[in-house]
C-alpha atoms as a PDB file:
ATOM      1  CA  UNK A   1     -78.538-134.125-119.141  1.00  0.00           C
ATOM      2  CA  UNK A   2     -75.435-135.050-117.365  1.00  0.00           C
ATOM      3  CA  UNK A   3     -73.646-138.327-117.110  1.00  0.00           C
ATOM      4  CA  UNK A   4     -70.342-139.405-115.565  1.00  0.00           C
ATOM      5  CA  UNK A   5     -67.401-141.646-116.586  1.00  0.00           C
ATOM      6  CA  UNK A   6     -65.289-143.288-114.106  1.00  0.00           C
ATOM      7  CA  UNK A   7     -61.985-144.560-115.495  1.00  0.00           C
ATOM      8  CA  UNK A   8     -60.054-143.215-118.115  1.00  0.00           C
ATOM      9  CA  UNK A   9     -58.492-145.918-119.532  1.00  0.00           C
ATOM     10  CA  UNK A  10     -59.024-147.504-123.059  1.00  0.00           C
ATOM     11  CA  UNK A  11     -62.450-148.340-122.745  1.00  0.00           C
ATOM     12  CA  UNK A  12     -63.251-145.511-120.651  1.00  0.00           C
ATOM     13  CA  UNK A  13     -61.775-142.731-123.213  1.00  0.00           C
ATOM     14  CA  UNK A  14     -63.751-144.440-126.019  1.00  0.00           C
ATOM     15  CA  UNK A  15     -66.718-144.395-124.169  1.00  0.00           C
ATOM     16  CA  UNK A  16     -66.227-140.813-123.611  1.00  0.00           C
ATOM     17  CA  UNK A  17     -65.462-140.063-127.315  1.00  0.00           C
ATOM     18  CA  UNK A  18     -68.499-142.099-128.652  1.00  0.00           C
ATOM     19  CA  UNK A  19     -71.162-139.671-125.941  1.00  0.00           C
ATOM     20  CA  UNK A  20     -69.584-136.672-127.717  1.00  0.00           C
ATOM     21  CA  UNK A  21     -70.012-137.964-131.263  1.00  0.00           C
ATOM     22  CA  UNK A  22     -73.424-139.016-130.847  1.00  0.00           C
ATOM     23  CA  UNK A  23     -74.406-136.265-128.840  1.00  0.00           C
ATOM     24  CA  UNK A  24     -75.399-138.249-126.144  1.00  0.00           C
ATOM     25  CA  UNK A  25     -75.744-135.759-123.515  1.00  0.00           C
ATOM     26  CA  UNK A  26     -75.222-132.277-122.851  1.00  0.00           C
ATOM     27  CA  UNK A  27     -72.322-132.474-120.060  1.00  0.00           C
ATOM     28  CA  UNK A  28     -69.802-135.026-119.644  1.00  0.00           C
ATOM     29  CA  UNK A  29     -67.112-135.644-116.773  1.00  0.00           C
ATOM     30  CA  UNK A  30     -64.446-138.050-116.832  1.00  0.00           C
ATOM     31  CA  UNK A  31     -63.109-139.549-113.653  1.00  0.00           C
ATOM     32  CA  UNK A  32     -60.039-141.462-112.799  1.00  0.00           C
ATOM     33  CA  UNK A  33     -57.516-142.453-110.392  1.00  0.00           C
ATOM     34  CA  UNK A  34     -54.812-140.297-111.480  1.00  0.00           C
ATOM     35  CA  UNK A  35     -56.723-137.569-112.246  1.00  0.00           C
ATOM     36  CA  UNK A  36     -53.853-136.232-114.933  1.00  0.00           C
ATOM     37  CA  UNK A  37     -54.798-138.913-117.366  1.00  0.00           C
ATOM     38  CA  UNK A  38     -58.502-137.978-117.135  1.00  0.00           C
ATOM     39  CA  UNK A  39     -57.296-134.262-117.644  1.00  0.00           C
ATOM     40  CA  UNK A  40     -55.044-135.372-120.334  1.00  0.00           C
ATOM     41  CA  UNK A  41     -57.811-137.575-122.404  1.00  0.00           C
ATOM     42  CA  UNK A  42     -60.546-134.558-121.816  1.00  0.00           C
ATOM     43  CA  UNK A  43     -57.948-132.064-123.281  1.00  0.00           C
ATOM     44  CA  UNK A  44     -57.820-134.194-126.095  1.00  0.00           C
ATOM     45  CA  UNK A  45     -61.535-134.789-126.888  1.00  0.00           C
ATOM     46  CA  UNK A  46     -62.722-131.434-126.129  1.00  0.00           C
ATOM     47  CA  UNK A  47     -61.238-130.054-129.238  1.00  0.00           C
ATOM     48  CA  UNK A  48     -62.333-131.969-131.620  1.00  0.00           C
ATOM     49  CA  UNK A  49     -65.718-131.841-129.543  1.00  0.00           C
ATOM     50  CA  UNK A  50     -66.617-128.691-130.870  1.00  0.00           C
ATOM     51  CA  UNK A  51     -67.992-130.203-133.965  1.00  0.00           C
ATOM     52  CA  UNK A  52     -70.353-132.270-132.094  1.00  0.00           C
ATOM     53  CA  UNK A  53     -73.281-130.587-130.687  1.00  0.00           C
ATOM     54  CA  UNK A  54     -72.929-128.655-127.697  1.00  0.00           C
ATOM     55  CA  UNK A  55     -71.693-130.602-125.100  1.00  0.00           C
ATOM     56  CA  UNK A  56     -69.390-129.311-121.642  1.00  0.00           C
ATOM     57  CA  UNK A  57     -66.659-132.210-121.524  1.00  0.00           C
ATOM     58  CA  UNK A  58     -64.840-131.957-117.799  1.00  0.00           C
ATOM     59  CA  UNK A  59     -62.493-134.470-115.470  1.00  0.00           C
ATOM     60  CA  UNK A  60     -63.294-134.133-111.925  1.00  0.00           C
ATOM     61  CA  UNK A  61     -63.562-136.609-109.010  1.00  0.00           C
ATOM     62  CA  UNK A  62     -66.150-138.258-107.638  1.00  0.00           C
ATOM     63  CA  UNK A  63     -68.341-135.000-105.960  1.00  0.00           C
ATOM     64  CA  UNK A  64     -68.612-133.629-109.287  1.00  0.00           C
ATOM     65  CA  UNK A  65     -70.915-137.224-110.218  1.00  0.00           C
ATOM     66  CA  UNK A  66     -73.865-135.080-108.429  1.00  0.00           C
ATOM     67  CA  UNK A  67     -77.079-134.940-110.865  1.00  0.00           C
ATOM     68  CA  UNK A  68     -75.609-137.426-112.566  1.00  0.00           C
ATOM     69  CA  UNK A  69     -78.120-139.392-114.621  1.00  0.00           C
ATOM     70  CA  UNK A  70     -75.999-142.293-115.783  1.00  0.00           C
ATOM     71  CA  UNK A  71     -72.922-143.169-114.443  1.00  0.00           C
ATOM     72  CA  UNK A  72     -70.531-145.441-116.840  1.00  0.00           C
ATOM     73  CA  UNK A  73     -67.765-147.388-115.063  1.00  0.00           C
ATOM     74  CA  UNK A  74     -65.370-148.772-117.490  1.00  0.00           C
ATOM     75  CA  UNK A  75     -62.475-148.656-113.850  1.00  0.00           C
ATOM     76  CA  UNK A  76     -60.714-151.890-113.452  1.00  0.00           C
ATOM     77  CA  UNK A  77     -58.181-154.320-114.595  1.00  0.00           C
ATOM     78  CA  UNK A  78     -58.614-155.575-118.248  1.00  0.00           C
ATOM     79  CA  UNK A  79     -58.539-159.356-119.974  1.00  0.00           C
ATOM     80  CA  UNK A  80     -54.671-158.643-120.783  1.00  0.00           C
ATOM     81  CA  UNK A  81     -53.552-157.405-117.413  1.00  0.00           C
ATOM     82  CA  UNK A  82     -55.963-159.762-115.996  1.00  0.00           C
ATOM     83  CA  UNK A  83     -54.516-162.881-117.699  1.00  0.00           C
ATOM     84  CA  UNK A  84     -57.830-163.828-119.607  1.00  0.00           C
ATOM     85  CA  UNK A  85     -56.885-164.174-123.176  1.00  0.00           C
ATOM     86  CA  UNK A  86     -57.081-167.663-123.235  1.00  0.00           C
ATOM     87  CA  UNK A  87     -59.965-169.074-125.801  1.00  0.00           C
ATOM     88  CA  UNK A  88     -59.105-172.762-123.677  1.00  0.00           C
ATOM     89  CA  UNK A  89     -60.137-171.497-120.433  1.00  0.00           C
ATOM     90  CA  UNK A  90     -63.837-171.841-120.016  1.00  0.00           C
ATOM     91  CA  UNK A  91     -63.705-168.907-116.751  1.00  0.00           C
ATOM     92  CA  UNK A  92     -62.714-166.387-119.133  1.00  0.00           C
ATOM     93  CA  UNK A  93     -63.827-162.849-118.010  1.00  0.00           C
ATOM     94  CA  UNK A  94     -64.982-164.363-115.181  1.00  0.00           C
ATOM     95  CA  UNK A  95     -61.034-164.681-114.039  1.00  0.00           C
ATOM     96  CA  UNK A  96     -60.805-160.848-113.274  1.00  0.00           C
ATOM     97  CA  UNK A  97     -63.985-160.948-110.496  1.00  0.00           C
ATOM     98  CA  UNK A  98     -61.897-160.950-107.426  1.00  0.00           C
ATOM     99  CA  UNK A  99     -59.713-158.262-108.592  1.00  0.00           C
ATOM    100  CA  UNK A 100     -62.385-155.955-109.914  1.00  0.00           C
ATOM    101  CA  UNK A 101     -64.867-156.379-107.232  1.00  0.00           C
ATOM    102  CA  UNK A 102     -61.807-155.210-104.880  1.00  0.00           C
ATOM    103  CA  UNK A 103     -61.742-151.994-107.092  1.00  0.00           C
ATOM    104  CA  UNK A 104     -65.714-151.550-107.027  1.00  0.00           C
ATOM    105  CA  UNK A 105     -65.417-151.658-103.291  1.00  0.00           C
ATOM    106  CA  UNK A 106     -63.466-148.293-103.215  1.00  0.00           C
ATOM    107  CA  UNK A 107     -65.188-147.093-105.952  1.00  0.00           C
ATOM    108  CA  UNK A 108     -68.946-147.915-105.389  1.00  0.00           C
ATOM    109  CA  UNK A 109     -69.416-145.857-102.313  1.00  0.00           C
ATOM    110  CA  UNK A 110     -68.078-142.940-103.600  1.00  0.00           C
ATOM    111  CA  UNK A 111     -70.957-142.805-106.851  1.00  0.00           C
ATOM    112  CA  UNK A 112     -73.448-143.764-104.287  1.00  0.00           C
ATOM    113  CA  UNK A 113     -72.778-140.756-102.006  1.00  0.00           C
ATOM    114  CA  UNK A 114     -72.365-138.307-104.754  1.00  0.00           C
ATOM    115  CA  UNK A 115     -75.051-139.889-107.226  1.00  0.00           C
ATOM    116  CA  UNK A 116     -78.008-142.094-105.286  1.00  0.00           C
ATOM    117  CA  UNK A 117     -80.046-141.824-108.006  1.00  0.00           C
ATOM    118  CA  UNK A 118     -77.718-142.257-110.735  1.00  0.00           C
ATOM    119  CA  UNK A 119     -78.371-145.317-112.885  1.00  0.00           C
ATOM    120  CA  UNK A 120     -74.857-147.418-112.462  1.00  0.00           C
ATOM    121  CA  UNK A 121     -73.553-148.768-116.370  1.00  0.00           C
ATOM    122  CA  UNK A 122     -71.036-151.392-115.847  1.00  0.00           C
ATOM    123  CA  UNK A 123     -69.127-151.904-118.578  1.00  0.00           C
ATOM    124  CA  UNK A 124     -65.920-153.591-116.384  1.00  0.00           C
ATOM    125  CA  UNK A 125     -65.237-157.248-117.263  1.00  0.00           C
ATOM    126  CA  UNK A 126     -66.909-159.581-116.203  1.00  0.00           C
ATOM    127  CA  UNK A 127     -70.092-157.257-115.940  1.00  0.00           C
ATOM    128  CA  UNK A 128     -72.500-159.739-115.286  1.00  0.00           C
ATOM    129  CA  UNK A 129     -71.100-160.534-111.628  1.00  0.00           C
ATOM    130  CA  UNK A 130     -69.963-156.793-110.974  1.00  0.00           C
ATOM    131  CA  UNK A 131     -73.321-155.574-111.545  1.00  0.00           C
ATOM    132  CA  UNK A 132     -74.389-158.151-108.752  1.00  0.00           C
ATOM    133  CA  UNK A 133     -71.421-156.933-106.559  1.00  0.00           C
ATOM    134  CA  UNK A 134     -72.960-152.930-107.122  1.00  0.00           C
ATOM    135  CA  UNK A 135     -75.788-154.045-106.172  1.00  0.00           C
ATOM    136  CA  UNK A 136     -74.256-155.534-102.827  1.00  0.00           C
ATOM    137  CA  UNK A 137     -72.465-152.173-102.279  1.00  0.00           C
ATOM    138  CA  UNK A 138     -75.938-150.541-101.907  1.00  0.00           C
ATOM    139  CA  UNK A 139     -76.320-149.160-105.420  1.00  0.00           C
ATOM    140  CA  UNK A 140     -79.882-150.774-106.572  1.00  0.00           C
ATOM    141  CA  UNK A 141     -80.399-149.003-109.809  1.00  0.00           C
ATOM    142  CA  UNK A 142     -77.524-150.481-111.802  1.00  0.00           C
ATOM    143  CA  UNK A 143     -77.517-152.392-115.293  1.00  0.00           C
ATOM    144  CA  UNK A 144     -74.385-154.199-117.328  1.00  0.00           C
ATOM    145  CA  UNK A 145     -73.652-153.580-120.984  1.00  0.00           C
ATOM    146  CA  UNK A 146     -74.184-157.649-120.745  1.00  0.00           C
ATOM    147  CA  UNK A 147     -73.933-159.031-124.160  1.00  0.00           C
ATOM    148  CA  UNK A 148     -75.902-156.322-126.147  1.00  0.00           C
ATOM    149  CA  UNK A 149     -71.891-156.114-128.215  1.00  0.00           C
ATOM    150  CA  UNK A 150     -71.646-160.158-128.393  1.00  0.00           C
ATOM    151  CA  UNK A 151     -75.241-159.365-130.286  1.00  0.00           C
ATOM    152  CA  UNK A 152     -73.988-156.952-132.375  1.00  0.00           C
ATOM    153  CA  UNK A 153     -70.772-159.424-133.433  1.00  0.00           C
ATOM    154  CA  UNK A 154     -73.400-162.370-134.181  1.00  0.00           C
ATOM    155  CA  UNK A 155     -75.254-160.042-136.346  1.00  0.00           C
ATOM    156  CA  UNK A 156     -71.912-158.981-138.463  1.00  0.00           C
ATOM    157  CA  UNK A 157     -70.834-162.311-138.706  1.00  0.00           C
ATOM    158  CA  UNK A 158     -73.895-163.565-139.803  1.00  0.00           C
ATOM    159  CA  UNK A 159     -74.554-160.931-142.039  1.00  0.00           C
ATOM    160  CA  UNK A 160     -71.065-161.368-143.446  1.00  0.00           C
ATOM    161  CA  UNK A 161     -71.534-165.134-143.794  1.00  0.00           C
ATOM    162  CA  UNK A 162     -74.717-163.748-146.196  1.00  0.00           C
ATOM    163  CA  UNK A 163     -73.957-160.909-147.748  1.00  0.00           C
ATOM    164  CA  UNK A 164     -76.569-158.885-146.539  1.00  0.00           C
ATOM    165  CA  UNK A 165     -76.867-155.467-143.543  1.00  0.00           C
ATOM    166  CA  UNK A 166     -76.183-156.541-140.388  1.00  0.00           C
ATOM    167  CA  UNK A 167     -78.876-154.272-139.591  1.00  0.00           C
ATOM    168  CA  UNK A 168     -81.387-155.990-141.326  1.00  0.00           C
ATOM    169  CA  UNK A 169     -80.404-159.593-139.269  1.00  0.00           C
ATOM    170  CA  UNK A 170     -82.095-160.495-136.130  1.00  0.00           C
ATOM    171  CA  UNK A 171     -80.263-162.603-133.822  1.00  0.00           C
ATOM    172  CA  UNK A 172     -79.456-162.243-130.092  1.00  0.00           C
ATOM    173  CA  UNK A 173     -77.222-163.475-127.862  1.00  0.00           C
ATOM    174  CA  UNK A 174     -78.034-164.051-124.152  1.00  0.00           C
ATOM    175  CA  UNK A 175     -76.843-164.771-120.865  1.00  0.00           C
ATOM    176  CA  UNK A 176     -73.400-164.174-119.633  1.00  0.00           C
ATOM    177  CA  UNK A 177     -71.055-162.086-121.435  1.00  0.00           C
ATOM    178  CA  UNK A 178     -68.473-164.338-121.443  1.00  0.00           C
ATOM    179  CA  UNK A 179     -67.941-168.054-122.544  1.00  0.00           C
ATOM    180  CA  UNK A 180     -71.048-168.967-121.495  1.00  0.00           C
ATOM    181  CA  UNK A 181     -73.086-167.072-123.449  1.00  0.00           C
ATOM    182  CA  UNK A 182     -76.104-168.842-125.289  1.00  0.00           C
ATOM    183  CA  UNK A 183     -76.494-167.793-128.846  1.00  0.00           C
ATOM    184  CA  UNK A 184     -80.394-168.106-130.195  1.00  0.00           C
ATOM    185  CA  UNK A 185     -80.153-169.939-133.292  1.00  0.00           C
ATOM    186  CA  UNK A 186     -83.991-171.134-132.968  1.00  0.00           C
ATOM    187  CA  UNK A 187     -84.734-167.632-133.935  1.00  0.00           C
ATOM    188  CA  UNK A 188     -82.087-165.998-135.917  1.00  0.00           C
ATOM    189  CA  UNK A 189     -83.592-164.582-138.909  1.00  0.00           C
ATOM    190  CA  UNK A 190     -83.103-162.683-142.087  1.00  0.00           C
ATOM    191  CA  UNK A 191     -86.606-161.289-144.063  1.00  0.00           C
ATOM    192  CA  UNK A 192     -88.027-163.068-142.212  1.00  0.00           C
ATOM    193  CA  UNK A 193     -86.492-166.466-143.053  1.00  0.00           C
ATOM    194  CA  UNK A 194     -84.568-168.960-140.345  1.00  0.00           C
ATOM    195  CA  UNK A 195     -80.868-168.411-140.989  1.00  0.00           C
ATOM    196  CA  UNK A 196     -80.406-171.712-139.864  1.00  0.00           C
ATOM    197  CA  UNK A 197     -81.718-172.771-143.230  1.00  0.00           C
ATOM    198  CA  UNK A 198     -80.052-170.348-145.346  1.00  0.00           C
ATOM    199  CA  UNK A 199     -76.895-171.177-144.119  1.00  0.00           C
ATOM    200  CA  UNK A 200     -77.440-174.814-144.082  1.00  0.00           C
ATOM    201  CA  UNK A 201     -77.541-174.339-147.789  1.00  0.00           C
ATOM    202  CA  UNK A 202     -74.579-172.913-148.111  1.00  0.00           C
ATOM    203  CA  UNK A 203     -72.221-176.045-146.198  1.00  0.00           C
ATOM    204  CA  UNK A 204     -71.688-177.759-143.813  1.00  0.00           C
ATOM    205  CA  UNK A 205     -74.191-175.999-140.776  1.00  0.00           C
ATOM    206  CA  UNK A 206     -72.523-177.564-137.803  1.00  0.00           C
ATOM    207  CA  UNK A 207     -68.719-176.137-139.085  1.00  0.00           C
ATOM    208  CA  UNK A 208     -70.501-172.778-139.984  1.00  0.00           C
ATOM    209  CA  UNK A 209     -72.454-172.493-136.751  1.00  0.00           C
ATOM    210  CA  UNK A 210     -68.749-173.293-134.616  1.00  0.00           C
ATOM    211  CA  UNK A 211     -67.254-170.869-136.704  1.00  0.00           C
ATOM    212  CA  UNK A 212     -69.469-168.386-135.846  1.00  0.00           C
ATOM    213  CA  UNK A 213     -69.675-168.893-132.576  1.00  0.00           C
ATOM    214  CA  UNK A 214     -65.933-168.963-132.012  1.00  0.00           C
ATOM    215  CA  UNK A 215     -65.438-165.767-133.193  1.00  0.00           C
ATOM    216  CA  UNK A 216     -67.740-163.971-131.752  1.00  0.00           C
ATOM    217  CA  UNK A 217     -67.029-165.434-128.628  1.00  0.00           C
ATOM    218  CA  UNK A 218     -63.500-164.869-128.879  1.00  0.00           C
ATOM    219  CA  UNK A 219     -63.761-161.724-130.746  1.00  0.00           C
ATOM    220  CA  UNK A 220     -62.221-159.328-127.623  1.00  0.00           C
ATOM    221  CA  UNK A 221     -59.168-161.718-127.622  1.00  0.00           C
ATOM    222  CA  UNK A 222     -58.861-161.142-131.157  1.00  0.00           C
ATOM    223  CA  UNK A 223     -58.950-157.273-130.575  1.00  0.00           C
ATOM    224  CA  UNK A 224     -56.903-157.837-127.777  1.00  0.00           C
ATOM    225  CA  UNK A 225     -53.829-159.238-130.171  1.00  0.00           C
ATOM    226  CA  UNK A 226     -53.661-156.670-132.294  1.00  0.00           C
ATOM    227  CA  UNK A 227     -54.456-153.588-130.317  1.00  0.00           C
ATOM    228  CA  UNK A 228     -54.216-154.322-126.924  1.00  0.00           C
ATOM    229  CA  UNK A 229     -57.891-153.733-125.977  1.00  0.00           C
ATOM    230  CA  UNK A 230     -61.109-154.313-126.764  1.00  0.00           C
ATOM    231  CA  UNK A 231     -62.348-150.794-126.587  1.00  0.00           C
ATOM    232  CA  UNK A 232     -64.476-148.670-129.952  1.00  0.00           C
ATOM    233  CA  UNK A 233     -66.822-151.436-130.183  1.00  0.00           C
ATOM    234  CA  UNK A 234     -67.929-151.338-126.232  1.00  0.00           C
ATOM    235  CA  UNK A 235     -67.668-147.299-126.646  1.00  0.00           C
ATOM    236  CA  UNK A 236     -70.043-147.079-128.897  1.00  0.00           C
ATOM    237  CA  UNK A 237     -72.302-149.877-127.347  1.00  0.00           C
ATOM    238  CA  UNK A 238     -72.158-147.975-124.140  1.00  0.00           C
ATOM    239  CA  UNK A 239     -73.215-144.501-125.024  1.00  0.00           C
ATOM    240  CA  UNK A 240     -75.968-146.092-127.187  1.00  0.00           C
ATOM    241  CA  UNK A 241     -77.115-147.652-124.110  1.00  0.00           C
ATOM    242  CA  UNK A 242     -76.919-144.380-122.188  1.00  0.00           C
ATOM    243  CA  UNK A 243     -78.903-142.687-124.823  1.00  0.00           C
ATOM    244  CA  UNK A 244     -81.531-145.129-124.585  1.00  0.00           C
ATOM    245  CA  UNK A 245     -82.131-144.463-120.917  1.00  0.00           C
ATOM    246  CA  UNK A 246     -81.675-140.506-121.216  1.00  0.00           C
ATOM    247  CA  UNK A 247     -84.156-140.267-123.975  1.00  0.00           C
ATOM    248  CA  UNK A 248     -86.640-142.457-122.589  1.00  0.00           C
ATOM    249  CA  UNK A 249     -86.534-144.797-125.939  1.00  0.00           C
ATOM    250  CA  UNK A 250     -88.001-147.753-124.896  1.00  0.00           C
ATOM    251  CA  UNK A 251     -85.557-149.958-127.106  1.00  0.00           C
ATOM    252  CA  UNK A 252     -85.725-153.537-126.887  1.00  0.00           C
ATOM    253  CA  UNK A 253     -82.195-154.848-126.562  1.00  0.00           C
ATOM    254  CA  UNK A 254     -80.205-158.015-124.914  1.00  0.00           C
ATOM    255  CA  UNK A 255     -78.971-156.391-121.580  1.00  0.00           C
ATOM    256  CA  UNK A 256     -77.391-157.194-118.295  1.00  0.00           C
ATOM    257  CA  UNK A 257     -80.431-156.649-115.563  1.00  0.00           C
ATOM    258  CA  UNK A 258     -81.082-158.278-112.706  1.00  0.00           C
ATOM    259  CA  UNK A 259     -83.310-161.700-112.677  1.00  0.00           C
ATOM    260  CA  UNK A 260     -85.095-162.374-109.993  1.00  0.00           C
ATOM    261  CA  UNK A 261     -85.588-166.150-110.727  1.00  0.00           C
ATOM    262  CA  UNK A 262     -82.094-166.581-111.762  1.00  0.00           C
ATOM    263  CA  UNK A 263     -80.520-164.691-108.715  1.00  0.00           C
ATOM    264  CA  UNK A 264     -78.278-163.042-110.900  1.00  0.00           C
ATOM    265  CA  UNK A 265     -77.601-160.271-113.467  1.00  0.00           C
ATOM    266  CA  UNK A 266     -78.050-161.827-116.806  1.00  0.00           C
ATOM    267  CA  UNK A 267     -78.813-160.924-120.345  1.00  0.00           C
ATOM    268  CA  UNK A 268     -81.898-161.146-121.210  1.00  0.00           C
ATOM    269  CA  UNK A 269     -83.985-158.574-124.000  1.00  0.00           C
ATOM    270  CA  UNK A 270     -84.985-155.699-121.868  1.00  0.00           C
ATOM    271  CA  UNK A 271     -86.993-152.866-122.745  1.00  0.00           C
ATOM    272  CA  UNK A 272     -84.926-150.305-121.824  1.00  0.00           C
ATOM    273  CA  UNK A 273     -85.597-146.389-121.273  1.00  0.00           C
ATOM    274  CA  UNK A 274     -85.737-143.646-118.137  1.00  0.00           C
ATOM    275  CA  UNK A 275     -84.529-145.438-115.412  1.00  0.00           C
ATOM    276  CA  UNK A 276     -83.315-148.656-116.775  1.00  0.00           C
ATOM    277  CA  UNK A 277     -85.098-151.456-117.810  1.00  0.00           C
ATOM    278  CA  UNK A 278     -88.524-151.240-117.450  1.00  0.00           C
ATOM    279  CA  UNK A 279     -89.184-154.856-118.309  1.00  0.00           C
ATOM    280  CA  UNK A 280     -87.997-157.949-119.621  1.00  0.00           C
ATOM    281  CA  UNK A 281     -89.092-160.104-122.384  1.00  0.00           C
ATOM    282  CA  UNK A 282     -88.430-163.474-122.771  1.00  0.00           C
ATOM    283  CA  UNK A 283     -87.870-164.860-125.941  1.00  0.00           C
ATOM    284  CA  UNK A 284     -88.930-168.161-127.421  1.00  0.00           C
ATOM    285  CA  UNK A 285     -85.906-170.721-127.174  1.00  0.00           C
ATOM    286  CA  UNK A 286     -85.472-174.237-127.597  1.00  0.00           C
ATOM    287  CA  UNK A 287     -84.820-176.528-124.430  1.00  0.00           C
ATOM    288  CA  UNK A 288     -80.943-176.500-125.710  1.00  0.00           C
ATOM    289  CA  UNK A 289     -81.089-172.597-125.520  1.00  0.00           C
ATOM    290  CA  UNK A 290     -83.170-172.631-122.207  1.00  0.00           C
ATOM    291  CA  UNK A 291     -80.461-175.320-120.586  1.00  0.00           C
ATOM    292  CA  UNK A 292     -77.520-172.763-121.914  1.00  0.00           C
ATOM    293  CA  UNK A 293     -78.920-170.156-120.380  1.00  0.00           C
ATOM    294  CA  UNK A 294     -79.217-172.143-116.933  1.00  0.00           C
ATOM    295  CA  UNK A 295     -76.034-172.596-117.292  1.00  0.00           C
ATOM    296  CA  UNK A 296     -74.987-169.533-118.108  1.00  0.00           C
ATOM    297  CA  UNK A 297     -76.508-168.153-114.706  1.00  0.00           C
ATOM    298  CA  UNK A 298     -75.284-171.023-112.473  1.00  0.00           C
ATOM    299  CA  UNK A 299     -71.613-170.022-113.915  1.00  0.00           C
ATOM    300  CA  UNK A 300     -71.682-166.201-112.418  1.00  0.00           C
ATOM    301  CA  UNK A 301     -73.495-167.678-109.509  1.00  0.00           C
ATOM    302  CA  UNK A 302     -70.650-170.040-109.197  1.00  0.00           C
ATOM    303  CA  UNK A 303     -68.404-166.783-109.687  1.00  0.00           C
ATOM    304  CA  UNK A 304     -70.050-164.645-106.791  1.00  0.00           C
ATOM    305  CA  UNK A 305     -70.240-167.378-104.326  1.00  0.00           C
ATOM    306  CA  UNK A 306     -66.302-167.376-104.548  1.00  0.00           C
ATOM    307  CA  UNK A 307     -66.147-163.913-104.426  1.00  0.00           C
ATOM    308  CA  UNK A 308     -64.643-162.371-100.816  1.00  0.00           C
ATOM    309  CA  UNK A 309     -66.346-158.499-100.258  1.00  0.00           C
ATOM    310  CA  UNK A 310     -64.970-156.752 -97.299  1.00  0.00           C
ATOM    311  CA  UNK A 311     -67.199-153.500 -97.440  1.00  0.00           C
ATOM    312  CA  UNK A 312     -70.368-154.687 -95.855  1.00  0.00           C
ATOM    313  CA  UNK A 313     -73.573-154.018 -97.112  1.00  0.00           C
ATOM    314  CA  UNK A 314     -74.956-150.352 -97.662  1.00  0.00           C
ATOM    315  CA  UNK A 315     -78.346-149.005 -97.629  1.00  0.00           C
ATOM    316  CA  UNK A 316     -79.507-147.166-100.671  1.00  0.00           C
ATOM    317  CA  UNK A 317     -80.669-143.755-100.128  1.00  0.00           C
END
């Protein structure tokens, strides 16, 4: 099995380490602008890749994307370059649309004609929208990592708040991933108990629940401060993602798909295996939840109806 990687930046070099740990695939190339970084990041990995299970770790450009079953694009300008490290500004991600959708537009095509069948991962901030903009490009099969990592922070931070596994909490987070996203505390739970009242019992809910809320919401500007990008975390997101469509594993997860109802691409739990997400589920929410989400999809509709594409539409093959 064969995916691709296209950008070799922070994100995209820890996506590219995190397939080779966990084995994701058997043959791996990196792709990127200047193709010397890619080169330079590959050398780097493929060393220590030879304690991983066999696995053929290449740069190349875009031809070499062909069989490609998944496609990862990480390509693009981040929240620091982008100026969206702001927890006061309610666009957030949403900021870097223009300038990333003028990147897909050069880069799109290119997978398309060396991959058609390829399923597109979009792991470029804000994903949401760009996944929409992919899917204007002519690229139908296409998904965004979407907030299955803003899940994975509202589980550790619950868990922490508990002292329990974060494994063993269930709590999603839905819609955009970005400052709108909508975080189901109707059905958080913990064996099988509403963590709403176990952590009512433990203070003051309402400061708990902000608290919360604000850091996982603001936990890639945190990152962002002391590293400079919010990169291992995504990585490992993204390959798990990748091995859940190669391996045809059916996992139920909050992902970034395409909603007909909505018009947009939107988290929502998806049960996700060969070829994407074979269908959604929709959880049980209260009306608060159910008006976040709304607003959650009118905000990246608001985003894409700004959004100026000069490639015009392509057919998919």
């Amino acid at each position: 099995m064969k995916i691709g990687i296209v950008g070799a930046g922070a994100v995209g070099a820890a996506c590219l380490m995190s397939v080779v740990l966990r084995g994701t695939a058997r043959e791996v190339v990196l792709i990127n602008r200047n193709r010397k970084r890619a080169q330079g990041v590959v050398t780097d990995v493929q060393y220590g890749a030879v304690l991983s299970s066999a696995i053929a770790v290449d740069d190349g450009d875009y031809s070499d994307l062909a069989h490609a079953s998944v496609v990862i694009v990480t390509a693009g300008v981040n929240e620091k370059g982008g100026g969206a490290i702001n927890r006061n500004d309610p666009v957030g991600r949403l900021r870097l649309l223009q300038a990333n959708a003028s990147i897909y537009e050069e880069i799109v095509p290119k997978i398309h004609d060396a991959a058609p069948d390829a399923l597109v991962l979009v792991v470029t901030d804000p994903p949401d929208p760009l996944a929409d903009v992919v899917r204007r490009l002519g690229h139908e099969r296409v998904l965004s990592t979407g907030t299955s990592l803003d899940t994975l922070r509202f589980r550790f931070h619950l868990a922490r708040r508990l002292n329990v596994r974060a494994s063993d909490v269930e709590a999603m987070v839905l819609g955009e991933h970005g400052t709108s996203s909508v975080f189901l505390w109707s059905s958080a739970r913990v064996g099988g108990r509403n963590l709403t009242d176990l952590l009512a019992n433990s203070g003051n809910w309402e400061t708990t629940r902000d608290e919360i809320e604000r850091e996982v919401r603001y936990a890639n500007i945190t990152i962002i401060e002391g590293i400079g990008a919010s990169q291992y975390g995504i990585g490992m997101v993204s390959a798990r993602i990748t091995e859940m469509v190669l391996r045809d594993e059916r996992a139920v997860i909050p992902i970034g798909c395409y909603n007909p109802e909505l018009g947009v691409t939107i988290s929502l739990p998806g049960v996700v295996g060969q070829g994407g997400v074979q269908r959604l589920i929709e959880p049980e929410m209260s009306e608060a939840e159910r008006r976040g989400l709304e607003r959650s999809a009118d905000a990246i509709r608001t985003a894409l109806s700004h959004l100026d594409l000069k490639e015009p539409r392509r057919r998919t093959a």
